[in-house]
Protein backbone atom coordinates (compact mmCIF):
# COMPACT_ATOMS: atom_id res chain seq x y z
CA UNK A 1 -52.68 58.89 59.85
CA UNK A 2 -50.39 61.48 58.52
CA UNK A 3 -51.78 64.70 58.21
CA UNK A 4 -54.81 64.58 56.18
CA UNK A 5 -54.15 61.30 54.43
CA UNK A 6 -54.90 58.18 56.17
CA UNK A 7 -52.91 54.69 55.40
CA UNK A 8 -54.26 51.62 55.54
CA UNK A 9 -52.31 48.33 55.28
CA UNK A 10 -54.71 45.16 54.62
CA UNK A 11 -51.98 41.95 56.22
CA UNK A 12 -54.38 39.65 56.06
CA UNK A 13 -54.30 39.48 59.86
CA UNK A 14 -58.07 38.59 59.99
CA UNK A 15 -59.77 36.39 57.76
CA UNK A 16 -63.55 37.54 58.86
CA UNK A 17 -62.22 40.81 57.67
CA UNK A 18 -63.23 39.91 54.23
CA UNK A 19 -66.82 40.55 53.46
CA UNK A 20 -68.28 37.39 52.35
CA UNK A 21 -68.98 36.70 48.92
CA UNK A 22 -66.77 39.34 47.06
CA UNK A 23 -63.94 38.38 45.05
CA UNK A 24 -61.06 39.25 47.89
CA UNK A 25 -62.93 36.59 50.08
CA UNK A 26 -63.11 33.91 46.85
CA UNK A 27 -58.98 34.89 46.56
CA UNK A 28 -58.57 34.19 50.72
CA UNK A 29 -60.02 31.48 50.31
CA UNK A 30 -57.89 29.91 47.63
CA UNK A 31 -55.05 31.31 48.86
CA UNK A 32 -55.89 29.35 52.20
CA UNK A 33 -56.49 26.18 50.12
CA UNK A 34 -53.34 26.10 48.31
CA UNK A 35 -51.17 26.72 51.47
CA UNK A 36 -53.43 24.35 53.92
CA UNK A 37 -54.90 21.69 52.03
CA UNK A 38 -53.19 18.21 53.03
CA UNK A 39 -53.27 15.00 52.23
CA UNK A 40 -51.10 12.44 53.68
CA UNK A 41 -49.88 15.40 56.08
CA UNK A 42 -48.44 17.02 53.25
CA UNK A 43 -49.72 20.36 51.26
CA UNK A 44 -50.58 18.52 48.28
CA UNK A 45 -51.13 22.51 46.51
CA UNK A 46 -48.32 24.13 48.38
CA UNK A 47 -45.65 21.06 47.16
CA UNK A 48 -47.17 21.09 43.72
CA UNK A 49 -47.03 25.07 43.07
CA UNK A 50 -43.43 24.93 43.92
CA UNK A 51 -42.51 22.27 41.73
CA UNK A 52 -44.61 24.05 38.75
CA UNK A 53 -42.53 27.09 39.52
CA UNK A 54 -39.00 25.62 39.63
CA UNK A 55 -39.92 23.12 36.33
CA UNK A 56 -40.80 26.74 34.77
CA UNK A 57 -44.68 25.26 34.31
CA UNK A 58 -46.94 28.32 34.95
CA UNK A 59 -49.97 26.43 35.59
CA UNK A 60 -51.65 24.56 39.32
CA UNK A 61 -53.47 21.82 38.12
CA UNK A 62 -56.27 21.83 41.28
CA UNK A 63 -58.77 18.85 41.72
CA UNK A 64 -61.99 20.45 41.70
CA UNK A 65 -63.13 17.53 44.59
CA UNK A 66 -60.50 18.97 46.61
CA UNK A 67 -61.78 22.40 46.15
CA UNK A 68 -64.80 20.89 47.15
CA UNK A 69 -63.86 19.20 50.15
CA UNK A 70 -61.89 22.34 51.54
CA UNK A 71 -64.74 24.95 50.46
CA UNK A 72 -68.14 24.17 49.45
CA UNK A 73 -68.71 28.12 48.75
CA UNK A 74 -65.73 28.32 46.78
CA UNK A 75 -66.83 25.44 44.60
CA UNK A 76 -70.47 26.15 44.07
CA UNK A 77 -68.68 29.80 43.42
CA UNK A 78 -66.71 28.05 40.61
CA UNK A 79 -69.18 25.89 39.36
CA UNK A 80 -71.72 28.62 38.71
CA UNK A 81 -68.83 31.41 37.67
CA UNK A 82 -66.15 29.45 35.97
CA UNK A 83 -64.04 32.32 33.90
CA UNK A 84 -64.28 34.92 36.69
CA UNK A 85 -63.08 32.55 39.86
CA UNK A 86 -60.26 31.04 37.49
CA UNK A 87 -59.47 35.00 36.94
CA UNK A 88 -59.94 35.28 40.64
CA UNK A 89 -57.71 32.21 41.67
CA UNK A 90 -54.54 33.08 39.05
CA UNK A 91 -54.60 36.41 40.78
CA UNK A 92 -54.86 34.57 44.25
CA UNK A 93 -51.73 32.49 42.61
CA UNK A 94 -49.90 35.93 41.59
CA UNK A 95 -50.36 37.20 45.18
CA UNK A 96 -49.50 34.09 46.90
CA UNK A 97 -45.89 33.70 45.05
CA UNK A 98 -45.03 37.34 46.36
């Protein structure tokens, strides 16, 4: 706090921070899938949004059963709300790359 203004700083430190349900949880959440999803002990989402990036490819090709078996909320989320939680994962994307 400095003065009259106070400063908050939101580092992600906490994921039960987010209130469940709102779009910054949906964005955790797929910001948590791409950087922990693995198969074969590799981070299949991770691997693949690098390689987009340095091939100049803007675009994560995700397999919604993967979605699936990392989130169940995030894919019924999806399923039921297709445009807004693909508005809310390229966002997640955005934020993840910076």
């Amino acid at each position: 706090m400095h003065g009259t203004n106070v400063y908050f700083s939101d580092q992600n430190l906490n994921s039960n921070s987010f209130a469940e349900g709102t779009n910054t949880h949906f964005e955790h959440l797929f910001k948590s899938f791409i950087h922990n999803f693995n198969r074969d002990n590799t981070r299949v989402y991770q691997k693949r949004l690098e390689t987009q990036i340095r091939a100049k490819k803007y675009v994560l090709p995700v397999e919604v059963a993967d979605l699936r078996s990392f989130d169940e909320q995030l894919y019924e989320r999806l399923s039921a709300y297709p445009l807004d939680v693909m508005r809310i994962m390229e966002h997640a994307v955005q934020s993840y790359l910076k």
